[in-house]
N, C-alpha and C. Protein backbone atom coordinates (compact mmCIF):
# COMPACT_ATOMS: atom_id res chain seq x y z
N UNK A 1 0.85 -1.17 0.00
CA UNK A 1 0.00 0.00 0.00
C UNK A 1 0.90 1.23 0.00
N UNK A 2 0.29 1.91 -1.07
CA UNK A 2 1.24 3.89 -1.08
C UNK A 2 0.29 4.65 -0.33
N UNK A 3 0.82 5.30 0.24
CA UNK A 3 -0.09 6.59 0.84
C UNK A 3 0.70 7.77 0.77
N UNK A 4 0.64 8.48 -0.37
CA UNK A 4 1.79 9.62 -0.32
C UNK A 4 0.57 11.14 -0.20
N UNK A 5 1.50 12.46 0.11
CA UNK A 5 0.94 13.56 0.44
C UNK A 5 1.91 14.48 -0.64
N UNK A 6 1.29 15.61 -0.43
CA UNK A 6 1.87 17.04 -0.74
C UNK A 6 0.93 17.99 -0.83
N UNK A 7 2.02 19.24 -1.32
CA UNK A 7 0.96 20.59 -1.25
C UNK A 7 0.56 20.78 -2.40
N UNK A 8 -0.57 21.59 -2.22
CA UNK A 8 -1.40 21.73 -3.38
C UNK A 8 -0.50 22.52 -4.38
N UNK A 9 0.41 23.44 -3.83
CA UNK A 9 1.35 24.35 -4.73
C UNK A 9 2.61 24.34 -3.87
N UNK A 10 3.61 25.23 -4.35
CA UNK A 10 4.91 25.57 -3.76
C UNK A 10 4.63 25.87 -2.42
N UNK A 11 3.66 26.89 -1.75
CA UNK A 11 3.99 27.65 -0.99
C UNK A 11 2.94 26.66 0.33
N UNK A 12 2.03 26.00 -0.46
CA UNK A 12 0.56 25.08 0.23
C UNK A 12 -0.17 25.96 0.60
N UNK A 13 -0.78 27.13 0.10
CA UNK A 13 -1.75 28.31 0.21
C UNK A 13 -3.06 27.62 -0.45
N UNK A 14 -2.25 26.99 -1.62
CA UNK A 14 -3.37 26.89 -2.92
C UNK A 14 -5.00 27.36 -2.13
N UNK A 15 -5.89 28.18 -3.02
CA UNK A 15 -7.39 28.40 -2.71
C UNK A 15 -7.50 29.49 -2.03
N UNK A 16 -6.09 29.72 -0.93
CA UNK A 16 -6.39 30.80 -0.20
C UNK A 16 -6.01 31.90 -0.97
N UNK A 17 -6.68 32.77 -1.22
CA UNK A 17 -6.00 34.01 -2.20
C UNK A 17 -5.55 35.05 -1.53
N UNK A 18 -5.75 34.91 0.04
CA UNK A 18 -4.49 36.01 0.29
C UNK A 18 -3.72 35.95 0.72
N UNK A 19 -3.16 34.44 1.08
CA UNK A 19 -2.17 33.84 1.56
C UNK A 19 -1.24 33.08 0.13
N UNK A 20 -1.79 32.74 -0.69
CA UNK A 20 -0.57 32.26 -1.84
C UNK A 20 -0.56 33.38 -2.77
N UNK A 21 0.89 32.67 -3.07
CA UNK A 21 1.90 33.38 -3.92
C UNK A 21 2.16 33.21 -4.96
N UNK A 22 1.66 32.01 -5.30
CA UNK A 22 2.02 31.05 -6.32
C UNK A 22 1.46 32.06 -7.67
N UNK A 23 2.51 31.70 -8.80
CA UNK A 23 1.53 32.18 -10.14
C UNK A 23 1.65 30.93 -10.73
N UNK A 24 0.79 30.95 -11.82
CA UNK A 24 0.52 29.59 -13.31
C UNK A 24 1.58 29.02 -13.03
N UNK A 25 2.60 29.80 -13.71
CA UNK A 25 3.78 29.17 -13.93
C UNK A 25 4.39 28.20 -12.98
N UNK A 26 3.99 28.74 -11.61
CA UNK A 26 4.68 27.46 -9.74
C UNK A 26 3.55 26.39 -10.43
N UNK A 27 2.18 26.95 -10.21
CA UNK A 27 1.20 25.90 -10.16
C UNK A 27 1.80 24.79 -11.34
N UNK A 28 2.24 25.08 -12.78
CA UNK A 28 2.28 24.35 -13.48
C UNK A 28 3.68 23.06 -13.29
N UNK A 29 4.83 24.22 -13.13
CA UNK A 29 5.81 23.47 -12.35
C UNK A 29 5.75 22.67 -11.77
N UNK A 30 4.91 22.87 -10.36
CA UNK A 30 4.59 21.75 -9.23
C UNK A 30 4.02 20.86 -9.24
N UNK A 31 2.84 21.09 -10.28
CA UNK A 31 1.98 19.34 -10.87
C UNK A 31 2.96 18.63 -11.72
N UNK A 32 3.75 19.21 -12.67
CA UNK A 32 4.56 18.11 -13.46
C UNK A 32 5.65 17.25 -12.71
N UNK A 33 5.98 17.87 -11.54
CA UNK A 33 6.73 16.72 -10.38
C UNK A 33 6.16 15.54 -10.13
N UNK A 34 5.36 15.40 -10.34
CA UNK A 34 4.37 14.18 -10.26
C UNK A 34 3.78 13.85 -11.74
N UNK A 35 4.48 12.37 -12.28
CA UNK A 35 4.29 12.23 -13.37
C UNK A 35 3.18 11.08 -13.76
N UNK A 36 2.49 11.74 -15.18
CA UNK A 36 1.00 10.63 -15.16
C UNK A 36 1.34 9.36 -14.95
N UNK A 37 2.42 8.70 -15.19
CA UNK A 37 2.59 6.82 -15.14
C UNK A 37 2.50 6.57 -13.55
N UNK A 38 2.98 7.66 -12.47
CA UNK A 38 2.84 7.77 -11.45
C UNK A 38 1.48 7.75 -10.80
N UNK A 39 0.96 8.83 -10.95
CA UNK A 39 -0.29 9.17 -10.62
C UNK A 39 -1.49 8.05 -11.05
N UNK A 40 -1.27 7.81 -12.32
CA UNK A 40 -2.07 6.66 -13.10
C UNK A 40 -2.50 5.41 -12.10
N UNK A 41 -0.89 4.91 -11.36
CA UNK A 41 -0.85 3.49 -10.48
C UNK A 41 -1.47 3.75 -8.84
N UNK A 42 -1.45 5.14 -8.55
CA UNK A 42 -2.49 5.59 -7.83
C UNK A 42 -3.94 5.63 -7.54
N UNK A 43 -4.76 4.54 -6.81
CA UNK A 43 -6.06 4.58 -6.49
C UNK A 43 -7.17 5.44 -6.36
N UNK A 44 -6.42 6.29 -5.40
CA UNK A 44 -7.37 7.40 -4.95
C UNK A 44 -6.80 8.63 -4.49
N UNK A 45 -6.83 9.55 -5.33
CA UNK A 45 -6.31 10.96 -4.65
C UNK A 45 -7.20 11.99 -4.62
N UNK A 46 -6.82 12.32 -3.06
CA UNK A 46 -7.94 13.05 -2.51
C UNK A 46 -7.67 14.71 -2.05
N UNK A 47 -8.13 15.75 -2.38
CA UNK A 47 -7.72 16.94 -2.43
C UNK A 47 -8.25 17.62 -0.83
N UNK A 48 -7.61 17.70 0.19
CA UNK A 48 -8.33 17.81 1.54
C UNK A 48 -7.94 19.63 1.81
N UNK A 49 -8.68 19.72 1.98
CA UNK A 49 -9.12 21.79 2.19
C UNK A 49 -8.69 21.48 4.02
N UNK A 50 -8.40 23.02 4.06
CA UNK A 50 -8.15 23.14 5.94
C UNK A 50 -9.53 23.72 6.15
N UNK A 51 -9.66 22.56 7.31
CA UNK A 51 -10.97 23.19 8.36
C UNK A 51 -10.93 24.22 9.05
N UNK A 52 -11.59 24.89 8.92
CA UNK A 52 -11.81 26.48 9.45
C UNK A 52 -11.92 25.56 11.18
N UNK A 53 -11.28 26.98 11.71
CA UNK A 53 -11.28 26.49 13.56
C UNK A 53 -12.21 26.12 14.21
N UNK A 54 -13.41 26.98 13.76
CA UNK A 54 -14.69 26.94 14.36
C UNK A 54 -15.10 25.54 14.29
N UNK A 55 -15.35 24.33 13.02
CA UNK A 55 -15.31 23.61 12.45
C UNK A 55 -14.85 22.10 13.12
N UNK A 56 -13.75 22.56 13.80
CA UNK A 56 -12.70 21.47 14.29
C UNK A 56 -13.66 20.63 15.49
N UNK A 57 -14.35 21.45 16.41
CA UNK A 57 -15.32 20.56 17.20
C UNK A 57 -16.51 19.96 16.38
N UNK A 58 -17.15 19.94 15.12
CA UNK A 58 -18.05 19.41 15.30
C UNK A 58 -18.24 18.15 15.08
N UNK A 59 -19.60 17.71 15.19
CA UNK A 59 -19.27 16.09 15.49
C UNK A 59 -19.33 15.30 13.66
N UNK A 60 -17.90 14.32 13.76
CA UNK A 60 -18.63 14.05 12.68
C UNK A 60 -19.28 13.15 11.82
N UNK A 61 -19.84 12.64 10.50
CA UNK A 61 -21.00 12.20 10.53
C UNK A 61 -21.24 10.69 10.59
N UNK A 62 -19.63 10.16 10.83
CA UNK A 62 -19.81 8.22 11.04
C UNK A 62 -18.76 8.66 12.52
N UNK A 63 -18.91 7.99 13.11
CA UNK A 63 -18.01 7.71 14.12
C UNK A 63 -17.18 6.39 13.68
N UNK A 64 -15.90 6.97 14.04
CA UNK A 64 -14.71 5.67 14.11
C UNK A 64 -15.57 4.22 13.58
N UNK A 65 -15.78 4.00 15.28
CA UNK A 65 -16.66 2.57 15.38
C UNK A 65 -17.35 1.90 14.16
N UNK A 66 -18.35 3.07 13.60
CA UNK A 66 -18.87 2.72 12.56
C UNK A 66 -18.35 2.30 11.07
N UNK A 67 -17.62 3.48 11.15
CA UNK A 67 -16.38 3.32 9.62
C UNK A 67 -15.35 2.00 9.61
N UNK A 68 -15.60 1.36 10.71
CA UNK A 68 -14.78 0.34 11.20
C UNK A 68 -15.63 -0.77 10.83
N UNK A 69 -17.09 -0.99 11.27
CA UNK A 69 -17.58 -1.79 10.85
C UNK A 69 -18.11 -1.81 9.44
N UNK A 70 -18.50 -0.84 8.98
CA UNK A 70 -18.79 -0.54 7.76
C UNK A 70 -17.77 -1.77 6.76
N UNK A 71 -16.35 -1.04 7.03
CA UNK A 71 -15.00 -1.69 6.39
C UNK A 71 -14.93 -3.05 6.64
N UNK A 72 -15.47 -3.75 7.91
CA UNK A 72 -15.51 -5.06 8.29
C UNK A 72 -16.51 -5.83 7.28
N UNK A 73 -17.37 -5.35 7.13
CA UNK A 73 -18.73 -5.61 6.46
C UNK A 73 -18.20 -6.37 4.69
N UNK A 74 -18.15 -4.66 4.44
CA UNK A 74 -17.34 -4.66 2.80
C UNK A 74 -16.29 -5.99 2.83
N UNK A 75 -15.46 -5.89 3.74
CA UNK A 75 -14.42 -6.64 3.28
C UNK A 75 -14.93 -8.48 3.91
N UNK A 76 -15.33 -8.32 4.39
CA UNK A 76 -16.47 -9.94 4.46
C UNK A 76 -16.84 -10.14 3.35
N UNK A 77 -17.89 -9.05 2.51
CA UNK A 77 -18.43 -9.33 1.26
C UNK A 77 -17.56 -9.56 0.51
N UNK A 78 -15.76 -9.45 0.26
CA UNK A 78 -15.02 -9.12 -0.78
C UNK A 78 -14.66 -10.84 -0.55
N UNK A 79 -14.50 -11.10 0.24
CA UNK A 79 -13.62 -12.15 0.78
C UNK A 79 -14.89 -13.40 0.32
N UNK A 80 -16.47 -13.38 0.24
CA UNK A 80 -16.92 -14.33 0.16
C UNK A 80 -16.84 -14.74 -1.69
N UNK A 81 -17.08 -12.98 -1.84
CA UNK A 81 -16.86 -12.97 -3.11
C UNK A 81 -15.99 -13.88 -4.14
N UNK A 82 -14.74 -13.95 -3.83
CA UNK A 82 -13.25 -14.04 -4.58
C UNK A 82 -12.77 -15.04 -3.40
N UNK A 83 -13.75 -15.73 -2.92
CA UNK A 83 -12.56 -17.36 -1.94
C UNK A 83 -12.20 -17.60 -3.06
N UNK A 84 -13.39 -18.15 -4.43
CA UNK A 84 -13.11 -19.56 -5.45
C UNK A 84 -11.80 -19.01 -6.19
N UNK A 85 -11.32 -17.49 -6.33
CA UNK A 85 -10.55 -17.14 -6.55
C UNK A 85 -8.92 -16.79 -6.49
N UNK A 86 -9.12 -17.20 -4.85
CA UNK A 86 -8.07 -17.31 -3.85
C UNK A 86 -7.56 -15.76 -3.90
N UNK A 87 -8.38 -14.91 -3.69
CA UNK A 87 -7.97 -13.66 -3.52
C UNK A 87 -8.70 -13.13 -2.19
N UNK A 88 -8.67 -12.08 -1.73
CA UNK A 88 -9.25 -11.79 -0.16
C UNK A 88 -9.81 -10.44 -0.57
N UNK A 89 -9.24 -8.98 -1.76
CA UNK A 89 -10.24 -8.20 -1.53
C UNK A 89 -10.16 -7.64 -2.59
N UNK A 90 -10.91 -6.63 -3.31
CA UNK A 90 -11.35 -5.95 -4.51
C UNK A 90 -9.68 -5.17 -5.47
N UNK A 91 -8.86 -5.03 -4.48
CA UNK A 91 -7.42 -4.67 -4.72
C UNK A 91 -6.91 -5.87 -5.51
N UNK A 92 -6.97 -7.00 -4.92
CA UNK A 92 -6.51 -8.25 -5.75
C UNK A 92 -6.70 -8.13 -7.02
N UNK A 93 -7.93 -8.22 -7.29
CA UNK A 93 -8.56 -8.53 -8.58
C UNK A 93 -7.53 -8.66 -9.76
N UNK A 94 -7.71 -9.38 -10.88
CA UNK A 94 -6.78 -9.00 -12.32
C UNK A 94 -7.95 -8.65 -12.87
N UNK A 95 -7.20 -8.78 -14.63
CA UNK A 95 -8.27 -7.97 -15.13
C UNK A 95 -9.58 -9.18 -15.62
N UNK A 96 -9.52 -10.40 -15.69
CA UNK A 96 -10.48 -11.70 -15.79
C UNK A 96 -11.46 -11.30 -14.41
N UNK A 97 -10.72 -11.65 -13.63
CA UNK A 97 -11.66 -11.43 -12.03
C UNK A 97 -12.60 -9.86 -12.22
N UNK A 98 -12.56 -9.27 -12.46
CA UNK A 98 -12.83 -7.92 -12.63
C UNK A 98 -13.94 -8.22 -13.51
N UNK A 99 -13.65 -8.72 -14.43
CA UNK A 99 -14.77 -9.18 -15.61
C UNK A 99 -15.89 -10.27 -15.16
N UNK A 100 -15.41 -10.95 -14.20
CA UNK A 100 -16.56 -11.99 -13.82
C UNK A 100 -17.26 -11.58 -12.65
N UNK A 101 -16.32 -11.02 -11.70
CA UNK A 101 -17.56 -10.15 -10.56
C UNK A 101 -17.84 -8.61 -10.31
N UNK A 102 -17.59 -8.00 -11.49
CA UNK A 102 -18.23 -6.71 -11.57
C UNK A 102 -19.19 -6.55 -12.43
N UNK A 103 -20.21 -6.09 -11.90
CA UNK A 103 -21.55 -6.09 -12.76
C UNK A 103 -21.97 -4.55 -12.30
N UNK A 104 -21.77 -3.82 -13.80
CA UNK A 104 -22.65 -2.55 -13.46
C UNK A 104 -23.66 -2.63 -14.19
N UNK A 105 -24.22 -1.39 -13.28
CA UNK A 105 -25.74 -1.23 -13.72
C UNK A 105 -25.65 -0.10 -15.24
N UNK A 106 -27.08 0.09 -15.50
CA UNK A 106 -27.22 0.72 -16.93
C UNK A 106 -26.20 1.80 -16.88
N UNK A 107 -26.71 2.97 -15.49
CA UNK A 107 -25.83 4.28 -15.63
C UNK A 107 -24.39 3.90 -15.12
N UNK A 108 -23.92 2.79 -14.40
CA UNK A 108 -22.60 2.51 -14.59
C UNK A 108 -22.04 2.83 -15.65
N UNK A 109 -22.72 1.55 -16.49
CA UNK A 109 -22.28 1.65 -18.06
C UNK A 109 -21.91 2.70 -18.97
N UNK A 110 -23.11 3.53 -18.55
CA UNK A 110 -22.53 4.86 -19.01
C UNK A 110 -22.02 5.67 -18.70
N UNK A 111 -21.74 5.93 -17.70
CA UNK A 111 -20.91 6.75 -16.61
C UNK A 111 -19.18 6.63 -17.38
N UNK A 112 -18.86 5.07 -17.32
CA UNK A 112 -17.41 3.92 -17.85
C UNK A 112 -17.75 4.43 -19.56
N UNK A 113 -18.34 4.64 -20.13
CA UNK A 113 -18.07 4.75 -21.38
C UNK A 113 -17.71 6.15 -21.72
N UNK A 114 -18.66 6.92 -20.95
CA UNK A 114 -18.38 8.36 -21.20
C UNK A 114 -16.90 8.72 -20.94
N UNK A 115 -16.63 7.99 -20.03
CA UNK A 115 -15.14 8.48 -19.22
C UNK A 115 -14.14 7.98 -19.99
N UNK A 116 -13.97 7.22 -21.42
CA UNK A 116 -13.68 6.05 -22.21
C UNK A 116 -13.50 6.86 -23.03
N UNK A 117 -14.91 7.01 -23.74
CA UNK A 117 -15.00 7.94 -24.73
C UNK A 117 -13.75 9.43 -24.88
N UNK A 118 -13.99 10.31 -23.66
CA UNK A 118 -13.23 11.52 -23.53
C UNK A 118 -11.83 10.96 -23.47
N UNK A 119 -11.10 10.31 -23.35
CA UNK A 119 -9.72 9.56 -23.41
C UNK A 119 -9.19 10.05 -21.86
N UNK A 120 -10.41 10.13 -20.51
CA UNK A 120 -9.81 10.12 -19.53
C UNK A 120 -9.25 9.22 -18.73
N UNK A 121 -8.78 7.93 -19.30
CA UNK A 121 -8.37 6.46 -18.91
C UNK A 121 -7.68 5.56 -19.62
N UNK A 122 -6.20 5.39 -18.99
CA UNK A 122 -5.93 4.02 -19.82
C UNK A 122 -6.45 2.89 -19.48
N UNK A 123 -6.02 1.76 -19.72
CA UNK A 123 -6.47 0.74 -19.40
C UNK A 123 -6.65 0.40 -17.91
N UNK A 124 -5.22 0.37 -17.76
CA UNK A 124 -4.85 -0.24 -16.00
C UNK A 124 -6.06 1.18 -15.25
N UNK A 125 -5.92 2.68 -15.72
CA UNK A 125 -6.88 3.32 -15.26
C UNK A 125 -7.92 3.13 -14.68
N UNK A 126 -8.78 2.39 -15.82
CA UNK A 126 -10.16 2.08 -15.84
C UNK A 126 -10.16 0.39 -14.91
N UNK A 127 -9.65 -0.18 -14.80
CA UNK A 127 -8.87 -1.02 -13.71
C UNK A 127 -9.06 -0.57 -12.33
N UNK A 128 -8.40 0.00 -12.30
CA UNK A 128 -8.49 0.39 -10.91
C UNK A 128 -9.72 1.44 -10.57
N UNK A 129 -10.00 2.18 -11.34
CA UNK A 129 -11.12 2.60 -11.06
C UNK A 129 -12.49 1.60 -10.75
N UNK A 130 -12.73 0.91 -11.61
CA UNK A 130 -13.85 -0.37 -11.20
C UNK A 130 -13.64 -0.71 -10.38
N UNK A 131 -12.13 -1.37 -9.76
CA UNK A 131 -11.90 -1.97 -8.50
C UNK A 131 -12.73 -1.03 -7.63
N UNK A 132 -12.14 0.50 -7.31
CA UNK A 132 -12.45 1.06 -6.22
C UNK A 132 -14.48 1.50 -6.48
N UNK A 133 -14.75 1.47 -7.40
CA UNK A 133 -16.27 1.60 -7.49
C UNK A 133 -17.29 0.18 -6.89
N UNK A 134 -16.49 -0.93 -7.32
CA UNK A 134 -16.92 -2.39 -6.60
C UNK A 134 -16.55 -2.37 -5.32
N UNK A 135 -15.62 -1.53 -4.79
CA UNK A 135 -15.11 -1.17 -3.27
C UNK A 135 -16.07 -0.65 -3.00
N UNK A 136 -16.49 0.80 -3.35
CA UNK A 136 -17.33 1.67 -2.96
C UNK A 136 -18.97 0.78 -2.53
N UNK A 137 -19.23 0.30 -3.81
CA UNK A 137 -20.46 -0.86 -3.97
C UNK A 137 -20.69 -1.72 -2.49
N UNK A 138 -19.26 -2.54 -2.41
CA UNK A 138 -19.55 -3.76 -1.06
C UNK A 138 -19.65 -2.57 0.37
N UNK A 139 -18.86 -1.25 0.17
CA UNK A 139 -19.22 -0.58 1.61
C UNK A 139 -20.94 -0.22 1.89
N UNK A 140 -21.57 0.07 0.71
CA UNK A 140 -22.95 0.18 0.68
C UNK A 140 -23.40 -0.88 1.00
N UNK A 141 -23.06 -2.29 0.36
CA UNK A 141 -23.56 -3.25 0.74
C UNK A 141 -24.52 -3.90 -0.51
N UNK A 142 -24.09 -3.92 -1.79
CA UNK A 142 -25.07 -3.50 -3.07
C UNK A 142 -24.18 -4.93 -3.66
N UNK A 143 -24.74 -5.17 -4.73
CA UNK A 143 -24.17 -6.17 -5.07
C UNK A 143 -24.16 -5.66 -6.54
N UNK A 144 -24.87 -4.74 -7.63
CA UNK A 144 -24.29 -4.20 -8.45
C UNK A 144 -23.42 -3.17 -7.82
N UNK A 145 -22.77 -2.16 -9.29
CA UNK A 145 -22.07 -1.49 -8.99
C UNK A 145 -22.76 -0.42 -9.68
N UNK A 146 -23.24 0.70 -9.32
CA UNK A 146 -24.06 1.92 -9.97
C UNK A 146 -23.34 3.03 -10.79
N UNK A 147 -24.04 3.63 -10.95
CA UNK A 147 -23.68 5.22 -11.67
C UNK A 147 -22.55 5.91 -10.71
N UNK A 148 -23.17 5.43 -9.48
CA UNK A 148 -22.85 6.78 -8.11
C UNK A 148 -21.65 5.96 -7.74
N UNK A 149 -21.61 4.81 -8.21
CA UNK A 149 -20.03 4.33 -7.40
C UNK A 149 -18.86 4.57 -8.16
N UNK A 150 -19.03 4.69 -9.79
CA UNK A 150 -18.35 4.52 -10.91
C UNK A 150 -18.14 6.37 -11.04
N UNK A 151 -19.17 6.96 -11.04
CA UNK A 151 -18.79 8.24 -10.23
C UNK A 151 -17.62 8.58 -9.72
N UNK A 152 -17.77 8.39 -8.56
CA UNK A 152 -17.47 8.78 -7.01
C UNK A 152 -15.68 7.69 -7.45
N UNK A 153 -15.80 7.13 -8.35
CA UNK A 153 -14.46 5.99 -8.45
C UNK A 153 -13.41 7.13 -9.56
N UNK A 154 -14.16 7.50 -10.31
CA UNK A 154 -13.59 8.65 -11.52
C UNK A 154 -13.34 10.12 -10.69
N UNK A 155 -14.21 10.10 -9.76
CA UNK A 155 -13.64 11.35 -9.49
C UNK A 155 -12.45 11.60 -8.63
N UNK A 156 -12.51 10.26 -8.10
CA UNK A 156 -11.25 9.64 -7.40
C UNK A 156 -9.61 9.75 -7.70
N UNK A 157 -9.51 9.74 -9.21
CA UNK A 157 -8.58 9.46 -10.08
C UNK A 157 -7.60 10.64 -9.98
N UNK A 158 -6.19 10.66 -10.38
CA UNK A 158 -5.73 11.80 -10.26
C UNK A 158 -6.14 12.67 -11.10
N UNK A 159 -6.29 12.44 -12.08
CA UNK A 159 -6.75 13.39 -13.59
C UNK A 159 -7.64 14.55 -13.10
N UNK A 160 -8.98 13.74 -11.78
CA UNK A 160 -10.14 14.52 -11.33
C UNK A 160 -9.55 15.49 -10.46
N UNK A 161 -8.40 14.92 -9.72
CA UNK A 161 -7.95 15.74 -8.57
C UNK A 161 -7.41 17.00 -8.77
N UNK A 162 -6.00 16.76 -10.17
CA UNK A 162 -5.35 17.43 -10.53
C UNK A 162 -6.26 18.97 -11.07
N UNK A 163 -7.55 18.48 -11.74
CA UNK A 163 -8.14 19.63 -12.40
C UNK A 163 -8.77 20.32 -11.29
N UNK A 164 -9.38 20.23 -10.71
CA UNK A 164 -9.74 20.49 -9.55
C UNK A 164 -9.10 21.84 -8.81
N UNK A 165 -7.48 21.17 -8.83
CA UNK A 165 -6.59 21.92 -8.22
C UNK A 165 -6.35 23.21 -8.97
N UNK A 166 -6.24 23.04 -10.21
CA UNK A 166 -6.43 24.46 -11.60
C UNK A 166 -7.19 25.27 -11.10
N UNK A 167 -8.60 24.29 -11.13
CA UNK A 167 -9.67 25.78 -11.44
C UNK A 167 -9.35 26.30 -9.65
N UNK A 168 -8.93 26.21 -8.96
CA UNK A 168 -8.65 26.96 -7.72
C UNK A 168 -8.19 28.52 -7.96
């Protein structure tokens, strides 16, 4: 497992406009340090904003406990899934396994084609994206995989993150 970080720009202001410094030119600099074959083998990158102070007490909306079982749950379902497979969770998968227990629904389908279509995915891309949308799927507890997981799996991607970070 990777779990890597950084700042949104040189200075890590990014969004705040009266605290960064940064022009195009840092912003552009600083994303090409991180290169697509890189980013590509990356699951999920997630763009996290600072919580305003006020913010920091409130309660929030799963507790630990829950997100714990939630994850227990999913990964039971992954594991009953993929025994005959001899694999244990949706990360395993190749690309055959992928093909025999992922089943999306209509707006899946289209969700994966649209994203196909625009050339926002290579292969291994769209790979790992299904994985984490059939992830998303067993935490619900669903046994297709929907629009909203295949979604929520693309927007996941660095490509989604990176733009994101632009229009800031």
């Amino acid at each position: 497992m990777l779990i890597a970080a950084t700042n949104p720009c040189p200075c890590g202001y990014a969004g705040e406009r009266e605290r960064c410094a940064c022009r195009e030119v840092d912003l552009a600099r600083h994303r090409r340090r991180l290169s697509g074959p890189l980013l590509d083998r990356i699951d999920l990158l997630v763009h996290v904003e600072r919580t305003a102070a006020n913010h920091l007490a409130d309660e929030p909306s799963l507790s630990s406990a829950q997100a714990r079982e939630q994850v227990i749950e999913a990964r039971q379902r992954q594991a009953r899934r993929l025994r005959a497979d001899g694999v244990l969770v949706n990360a395993q998968m190749d690309a055959p396994m992928l093909r025999r227990h992922l089943r999306l629904d209509e707006r899946g389908e289209r969700v994966m084609a649209r994203a196909r279509e625009r050339g926002l995915l290579s292969a291994r891309g769209q790979h790992r994206a299904l994985r984490v949308a059939r992830t998303l799927a067993d935490l619900r507890g669903r046994e297709r995989v929907g629009g909203e997981q295949v979604a929520r799996a693309l927007a996941l991607r660095a490509d989604a993150g990176f733009s994101q970070r632009r229009a800031v």
